[in-house]
C-alpha atoms as a PDB file:
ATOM      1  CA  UNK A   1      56.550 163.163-166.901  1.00  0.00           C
ATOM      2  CA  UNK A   2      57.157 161.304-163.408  1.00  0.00           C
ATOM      3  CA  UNK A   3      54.292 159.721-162.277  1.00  0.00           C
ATOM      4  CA  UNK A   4      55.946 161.137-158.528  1.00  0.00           C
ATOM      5  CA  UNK A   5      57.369 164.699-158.662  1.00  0.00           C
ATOM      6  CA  UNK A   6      58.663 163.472-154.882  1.00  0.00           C
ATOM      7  CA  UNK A   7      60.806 161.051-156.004  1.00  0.00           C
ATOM      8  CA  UNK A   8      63.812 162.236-156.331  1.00  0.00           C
ATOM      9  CA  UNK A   9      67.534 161.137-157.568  1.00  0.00           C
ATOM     10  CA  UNK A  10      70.210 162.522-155.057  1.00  0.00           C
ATOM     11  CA  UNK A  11      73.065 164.932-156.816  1.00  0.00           C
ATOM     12  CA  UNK A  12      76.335 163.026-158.060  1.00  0.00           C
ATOM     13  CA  UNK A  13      78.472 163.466-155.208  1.00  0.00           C
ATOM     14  CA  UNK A  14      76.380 163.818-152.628  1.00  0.00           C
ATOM     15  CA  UNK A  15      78.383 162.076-150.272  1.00  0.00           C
ATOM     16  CA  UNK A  16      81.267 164.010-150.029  1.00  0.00           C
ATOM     17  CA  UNK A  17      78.670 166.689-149.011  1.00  0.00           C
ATOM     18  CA  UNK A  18      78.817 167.881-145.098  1.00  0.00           C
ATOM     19  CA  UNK A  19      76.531 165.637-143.300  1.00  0.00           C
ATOM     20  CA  UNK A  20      74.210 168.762-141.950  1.00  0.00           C
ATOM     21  CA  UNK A  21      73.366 169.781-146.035  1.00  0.00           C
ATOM     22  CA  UNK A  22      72.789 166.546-146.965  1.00  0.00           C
ATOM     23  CA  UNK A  23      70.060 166.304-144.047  1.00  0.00           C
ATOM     24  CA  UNK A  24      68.801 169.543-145.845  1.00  0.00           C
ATOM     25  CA  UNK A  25      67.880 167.567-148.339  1.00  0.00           C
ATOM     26  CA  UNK A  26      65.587 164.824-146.540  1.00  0.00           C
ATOM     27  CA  UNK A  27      61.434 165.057-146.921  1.00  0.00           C
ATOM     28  CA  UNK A  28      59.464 166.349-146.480  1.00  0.00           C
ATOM     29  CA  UNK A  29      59.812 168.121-149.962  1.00  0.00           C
ATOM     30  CA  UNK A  30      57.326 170.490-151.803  1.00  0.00           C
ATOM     31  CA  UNK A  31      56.988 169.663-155.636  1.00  0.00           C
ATOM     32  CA  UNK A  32      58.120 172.526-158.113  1.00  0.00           C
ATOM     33  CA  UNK A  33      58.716 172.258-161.475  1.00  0.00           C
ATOM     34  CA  UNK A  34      61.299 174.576-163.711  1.00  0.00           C
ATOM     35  CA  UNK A  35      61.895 174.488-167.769  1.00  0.00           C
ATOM     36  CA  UNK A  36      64.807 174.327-169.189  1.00  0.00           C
ATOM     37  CA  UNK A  37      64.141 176.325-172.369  1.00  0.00           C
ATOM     38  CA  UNK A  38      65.879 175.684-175.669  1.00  0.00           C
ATOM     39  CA  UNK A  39      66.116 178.247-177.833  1.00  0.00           C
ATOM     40  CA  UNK A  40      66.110 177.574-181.682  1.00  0.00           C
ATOM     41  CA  UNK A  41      68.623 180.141-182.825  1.00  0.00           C
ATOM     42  CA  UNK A  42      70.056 180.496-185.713  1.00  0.00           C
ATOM     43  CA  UNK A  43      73.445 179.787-184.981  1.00  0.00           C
ATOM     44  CA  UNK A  44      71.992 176.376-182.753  1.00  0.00           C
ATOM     45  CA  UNK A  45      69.964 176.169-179.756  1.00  0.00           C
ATOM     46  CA  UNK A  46      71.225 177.689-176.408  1.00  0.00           C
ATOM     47  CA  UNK A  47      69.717 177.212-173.458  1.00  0.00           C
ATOM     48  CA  UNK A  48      67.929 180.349-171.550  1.00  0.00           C
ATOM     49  CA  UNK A  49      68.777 181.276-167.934  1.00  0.00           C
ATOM     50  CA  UNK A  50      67.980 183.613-165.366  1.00  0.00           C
ATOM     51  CA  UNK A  51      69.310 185.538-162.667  1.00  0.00           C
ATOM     52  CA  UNK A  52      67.138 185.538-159.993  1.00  0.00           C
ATOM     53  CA  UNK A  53      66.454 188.946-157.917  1.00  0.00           C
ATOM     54  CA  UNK A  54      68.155 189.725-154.937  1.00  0.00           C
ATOM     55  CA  UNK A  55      65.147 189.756-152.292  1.00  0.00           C
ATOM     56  CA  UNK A  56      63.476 186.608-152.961  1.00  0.00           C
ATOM     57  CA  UNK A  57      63.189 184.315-149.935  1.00  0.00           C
ATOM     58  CA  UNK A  58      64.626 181.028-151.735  1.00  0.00           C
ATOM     59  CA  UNK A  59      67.785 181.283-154.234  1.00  0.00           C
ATOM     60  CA  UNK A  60      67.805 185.063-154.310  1.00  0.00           C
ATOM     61  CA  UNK A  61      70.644 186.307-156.854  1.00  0.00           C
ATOM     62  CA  UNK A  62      71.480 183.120-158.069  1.00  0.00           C
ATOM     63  CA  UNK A  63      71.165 181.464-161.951  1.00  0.00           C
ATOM     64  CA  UNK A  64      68.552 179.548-162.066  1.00  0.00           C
ATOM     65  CA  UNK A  65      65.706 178.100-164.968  1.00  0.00           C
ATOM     66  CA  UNK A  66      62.688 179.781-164.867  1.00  0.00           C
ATOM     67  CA  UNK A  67      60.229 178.384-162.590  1.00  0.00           C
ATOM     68  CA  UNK A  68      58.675 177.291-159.481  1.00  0.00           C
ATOM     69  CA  UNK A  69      56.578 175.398-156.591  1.00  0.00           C
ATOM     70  CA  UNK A  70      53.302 174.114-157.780  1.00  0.00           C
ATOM     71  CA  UNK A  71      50.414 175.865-156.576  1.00  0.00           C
ATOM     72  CA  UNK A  72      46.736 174.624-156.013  1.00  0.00           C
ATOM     73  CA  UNK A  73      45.620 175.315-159.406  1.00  0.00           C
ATOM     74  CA  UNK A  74      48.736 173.797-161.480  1.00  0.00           C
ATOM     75  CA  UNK A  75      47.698 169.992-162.599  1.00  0.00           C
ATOM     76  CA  UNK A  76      51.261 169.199-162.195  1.00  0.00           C
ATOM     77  CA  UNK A  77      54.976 170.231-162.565  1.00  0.00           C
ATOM     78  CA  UNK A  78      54.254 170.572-165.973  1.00  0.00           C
ATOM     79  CA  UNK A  79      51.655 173.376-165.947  1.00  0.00           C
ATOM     80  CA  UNK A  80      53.838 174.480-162.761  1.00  0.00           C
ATOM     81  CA  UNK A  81      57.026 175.272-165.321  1.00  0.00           C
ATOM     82  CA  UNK A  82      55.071 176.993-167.916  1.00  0.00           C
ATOM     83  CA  UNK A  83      52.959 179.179-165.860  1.00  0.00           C
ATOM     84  CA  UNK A  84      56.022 179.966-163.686  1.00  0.00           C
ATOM     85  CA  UNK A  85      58.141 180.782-166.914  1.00  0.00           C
ATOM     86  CA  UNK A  86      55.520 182.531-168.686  1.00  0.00           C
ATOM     87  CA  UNK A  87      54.928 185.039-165.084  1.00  0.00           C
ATOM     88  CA  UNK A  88      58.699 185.145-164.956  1.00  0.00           C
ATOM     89  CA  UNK A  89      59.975 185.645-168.289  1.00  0.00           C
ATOM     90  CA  UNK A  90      57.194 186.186-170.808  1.00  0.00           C
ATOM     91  CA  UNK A  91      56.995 182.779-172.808  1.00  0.00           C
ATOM     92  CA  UNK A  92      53.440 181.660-173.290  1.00  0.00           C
ATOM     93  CA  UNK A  93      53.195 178.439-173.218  1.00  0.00           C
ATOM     94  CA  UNK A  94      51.738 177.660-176.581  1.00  0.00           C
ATOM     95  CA  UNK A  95      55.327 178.740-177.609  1.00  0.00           C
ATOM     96  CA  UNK A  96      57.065 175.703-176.018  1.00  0.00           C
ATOM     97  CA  UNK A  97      56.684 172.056-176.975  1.00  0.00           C
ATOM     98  CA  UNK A  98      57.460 170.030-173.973  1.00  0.00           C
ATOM     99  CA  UNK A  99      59.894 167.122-175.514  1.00  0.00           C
ATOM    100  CA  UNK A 100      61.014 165.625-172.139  1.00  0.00           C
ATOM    101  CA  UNK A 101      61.633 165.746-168.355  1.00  0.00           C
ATOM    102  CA  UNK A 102      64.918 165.092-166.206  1.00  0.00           C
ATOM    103  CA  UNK A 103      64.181 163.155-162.768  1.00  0.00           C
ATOM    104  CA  UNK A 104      63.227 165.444-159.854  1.00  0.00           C
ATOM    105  CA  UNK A 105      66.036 166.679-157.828  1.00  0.00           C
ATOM    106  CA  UNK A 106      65.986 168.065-153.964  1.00  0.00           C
ATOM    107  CA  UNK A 107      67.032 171.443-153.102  1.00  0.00           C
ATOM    108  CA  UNK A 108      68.098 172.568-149.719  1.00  0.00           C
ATOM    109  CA  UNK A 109      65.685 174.885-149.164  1.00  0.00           C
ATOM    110  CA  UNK A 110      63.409 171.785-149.516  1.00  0.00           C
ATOM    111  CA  UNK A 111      61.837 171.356-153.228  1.00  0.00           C
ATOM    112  CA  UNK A 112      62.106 168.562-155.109  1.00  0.00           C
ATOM    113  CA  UNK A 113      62.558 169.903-158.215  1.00  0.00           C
ATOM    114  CA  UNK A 114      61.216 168.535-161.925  1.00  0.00           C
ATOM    115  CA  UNK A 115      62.769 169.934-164.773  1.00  0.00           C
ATOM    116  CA  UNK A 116      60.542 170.480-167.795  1.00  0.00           C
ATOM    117  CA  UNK A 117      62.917 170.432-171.145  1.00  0.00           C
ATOM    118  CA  UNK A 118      60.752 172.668-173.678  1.00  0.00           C
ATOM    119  CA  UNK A 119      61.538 174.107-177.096  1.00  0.00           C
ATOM    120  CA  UNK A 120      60.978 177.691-177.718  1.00  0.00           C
ATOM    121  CA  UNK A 121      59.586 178.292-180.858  1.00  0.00           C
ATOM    122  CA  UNK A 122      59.393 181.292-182.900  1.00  0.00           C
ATOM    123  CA  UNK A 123      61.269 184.794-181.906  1.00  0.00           C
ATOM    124  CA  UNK A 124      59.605 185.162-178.843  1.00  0.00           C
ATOM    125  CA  UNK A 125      60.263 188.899-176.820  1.00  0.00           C
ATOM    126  CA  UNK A 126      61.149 188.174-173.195  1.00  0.00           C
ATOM    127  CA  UNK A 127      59.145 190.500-170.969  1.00  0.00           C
ATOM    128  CA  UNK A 128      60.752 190.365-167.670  1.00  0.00           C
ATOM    129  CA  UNK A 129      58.997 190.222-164.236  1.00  0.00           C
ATOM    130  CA  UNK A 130      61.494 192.635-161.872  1.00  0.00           C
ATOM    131  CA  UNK A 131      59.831 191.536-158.758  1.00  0.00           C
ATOM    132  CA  UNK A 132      61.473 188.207-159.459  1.00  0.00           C
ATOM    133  CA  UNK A 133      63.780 187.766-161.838  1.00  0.00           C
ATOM    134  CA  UNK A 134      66.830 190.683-162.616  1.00  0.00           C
ATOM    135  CA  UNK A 135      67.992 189.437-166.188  1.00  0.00           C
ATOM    136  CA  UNK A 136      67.854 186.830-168.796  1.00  0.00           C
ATOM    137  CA  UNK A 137      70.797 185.616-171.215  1.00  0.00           C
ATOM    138  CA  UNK A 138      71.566 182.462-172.431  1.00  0.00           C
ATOM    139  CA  UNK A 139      74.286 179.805-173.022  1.00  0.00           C
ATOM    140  CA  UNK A 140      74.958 177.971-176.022  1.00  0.00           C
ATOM    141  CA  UNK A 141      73.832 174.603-175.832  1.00  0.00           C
ATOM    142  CA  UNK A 142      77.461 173.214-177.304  1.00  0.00           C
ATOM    143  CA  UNK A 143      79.476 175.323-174.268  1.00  0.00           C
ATOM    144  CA  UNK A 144      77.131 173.181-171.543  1.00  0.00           C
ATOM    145  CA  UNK A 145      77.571 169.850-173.311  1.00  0.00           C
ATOM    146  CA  UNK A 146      81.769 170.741-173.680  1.00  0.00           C
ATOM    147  CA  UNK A 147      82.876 168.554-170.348  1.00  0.00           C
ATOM    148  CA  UNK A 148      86.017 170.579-170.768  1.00  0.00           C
ATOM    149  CA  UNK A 149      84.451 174.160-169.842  1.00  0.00           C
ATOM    150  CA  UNK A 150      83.602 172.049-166.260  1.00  0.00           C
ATOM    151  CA  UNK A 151      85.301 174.069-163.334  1.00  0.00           C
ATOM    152  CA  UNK A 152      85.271 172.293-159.888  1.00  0.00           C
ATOM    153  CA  UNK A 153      85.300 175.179-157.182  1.00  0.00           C
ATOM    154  CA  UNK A 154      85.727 174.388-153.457  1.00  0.00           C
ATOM    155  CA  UNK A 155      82.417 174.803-151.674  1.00  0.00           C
ATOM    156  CA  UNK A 156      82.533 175.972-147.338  1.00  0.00           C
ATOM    157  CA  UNK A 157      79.704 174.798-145.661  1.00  0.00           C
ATOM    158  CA  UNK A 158      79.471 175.030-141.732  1.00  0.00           C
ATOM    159  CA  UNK A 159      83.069 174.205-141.434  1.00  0.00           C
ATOM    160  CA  UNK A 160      83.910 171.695-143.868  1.00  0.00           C
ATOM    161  CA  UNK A 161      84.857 172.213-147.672  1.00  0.00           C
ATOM    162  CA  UNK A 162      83.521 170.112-150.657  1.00  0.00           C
ATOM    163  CA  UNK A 163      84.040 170.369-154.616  1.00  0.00           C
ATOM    164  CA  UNK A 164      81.345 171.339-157.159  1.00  0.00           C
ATOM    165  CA  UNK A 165      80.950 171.868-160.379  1.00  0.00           C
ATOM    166  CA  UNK A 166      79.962 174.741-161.864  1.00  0.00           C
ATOM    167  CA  UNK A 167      79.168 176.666-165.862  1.00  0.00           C
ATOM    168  CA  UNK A 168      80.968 179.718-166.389  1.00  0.00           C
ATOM    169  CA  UNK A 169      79.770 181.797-169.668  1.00  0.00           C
ATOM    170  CA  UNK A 170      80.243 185.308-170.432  1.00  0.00           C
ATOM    171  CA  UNK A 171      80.467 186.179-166.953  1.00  0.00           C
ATOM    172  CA  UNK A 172      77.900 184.689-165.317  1.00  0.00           C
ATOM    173  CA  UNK A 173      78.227 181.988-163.063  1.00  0.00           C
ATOM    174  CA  UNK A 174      76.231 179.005-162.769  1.00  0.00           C
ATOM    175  CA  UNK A 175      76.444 176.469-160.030  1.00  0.00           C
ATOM    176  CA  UNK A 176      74.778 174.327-157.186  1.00  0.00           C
ATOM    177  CA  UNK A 177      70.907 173.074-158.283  1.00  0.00           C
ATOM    178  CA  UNK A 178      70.873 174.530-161.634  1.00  0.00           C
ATOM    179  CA  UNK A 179      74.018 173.062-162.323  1.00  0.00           C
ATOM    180  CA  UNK A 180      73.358 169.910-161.407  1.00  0.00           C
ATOM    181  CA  UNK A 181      70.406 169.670-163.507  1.00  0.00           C
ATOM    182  CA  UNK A 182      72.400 170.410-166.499  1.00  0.00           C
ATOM    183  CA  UNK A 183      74.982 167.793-165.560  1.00  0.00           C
ATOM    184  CA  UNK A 184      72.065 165.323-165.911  1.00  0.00           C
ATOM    185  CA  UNK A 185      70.831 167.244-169.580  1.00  0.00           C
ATOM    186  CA  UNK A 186      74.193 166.683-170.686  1.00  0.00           C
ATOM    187  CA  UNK A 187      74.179 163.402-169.249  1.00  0.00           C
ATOM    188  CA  UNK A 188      71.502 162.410-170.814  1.00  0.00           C
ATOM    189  CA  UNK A 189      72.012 163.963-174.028  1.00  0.00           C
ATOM    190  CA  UNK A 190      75.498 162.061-174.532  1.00  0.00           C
ATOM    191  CA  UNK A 191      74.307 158.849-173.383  1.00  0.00           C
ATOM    192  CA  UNK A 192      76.488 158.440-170.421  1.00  0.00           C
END
């Protein structure tokens, strides 16, 4: 686990970002932690996602792990992840072994984010919290680590256009933080 959930790595390419969202990114930043569940299916693990509802205040409608900002009784972005995924998307936390963390990332809406990686053992029944989430589904592990299913998409932001990469599966569309974070799994995972 990082000893500082505020220190954060920048996203690859952040430079060709417009100067006004990379300030979006500066401190000060509020510590949340997410987990990036692996499933243990039996066709190989996939990793589980969610869509975010529409009316939250940060990220509404958009793919994103499950989790969240620590609150005053999490001991860290640890117990921040779990609790958050287990309120979100049913997954006690006795059913995930941690096995790692990725380096915190900032968002714009100013978290720096931790991701927990976790496998999820056992057939576990999602039970969905509406007020926050819309759906689950997940993505084969093998699609995210495929550098070929990449698409680069041109990004408008107060004027000026940058590119990003972004996960397409099945119809769903997975991009900006999220995305990110999974460049650095898969970056990790293949030694690069």
């Amino acid at each position: 686990m990082p000893a500082d959930p505020l220190d954060v790595v920048m996203p690859p390419g952040l430079s060709r970002w417009p100067h006004a969202m990379q300030q979006k990114l500066d401190p000060p930043l509020k510590p949340a932690g997410v987990l990036v569940p692996l499933m243990q299916r039996s066709e190989g693990l996939s990793v589980l996602l969610t869509q975010r509802a529409s009316h939250l205040t940060h990220h509404a409608g958009q793919v994103s792990f499950p989790g969240g900002r620590m609150e005053a009784d999490d001991t860290d972005v640890r117990a921040a992840a779990l609790r958050e995924t287990h309120e979100e998307v049913g997954i006690e936390p006795r059913n995930v072994d941690v096995i790692g963390y990725l380096r915190s990332m900032p968002t714009i809406t100013g978290f720096a984010v931790t991701p927990v990686v976790g496998l999820v053992s056992g057939e576990v029944d999602l039970v969905i919290d509406r007020t926050e989430v819309d759906y689950a589904f997940e993505v084969p592990l093998g699609h995210l680590l495929d550098e070929g299913k990449d698409r680069y998409v041109d990004r408008d932001f107060e004027g000026q256009t940058f590119s990003l990469v972004e996960f397409h599966y099945e119809g769903e569309r997975i991009w900006g933080a999220t995305a990110y974070m999974l460049l650095a799994f898969r970056k990790y995972l293949l030694n690069k």
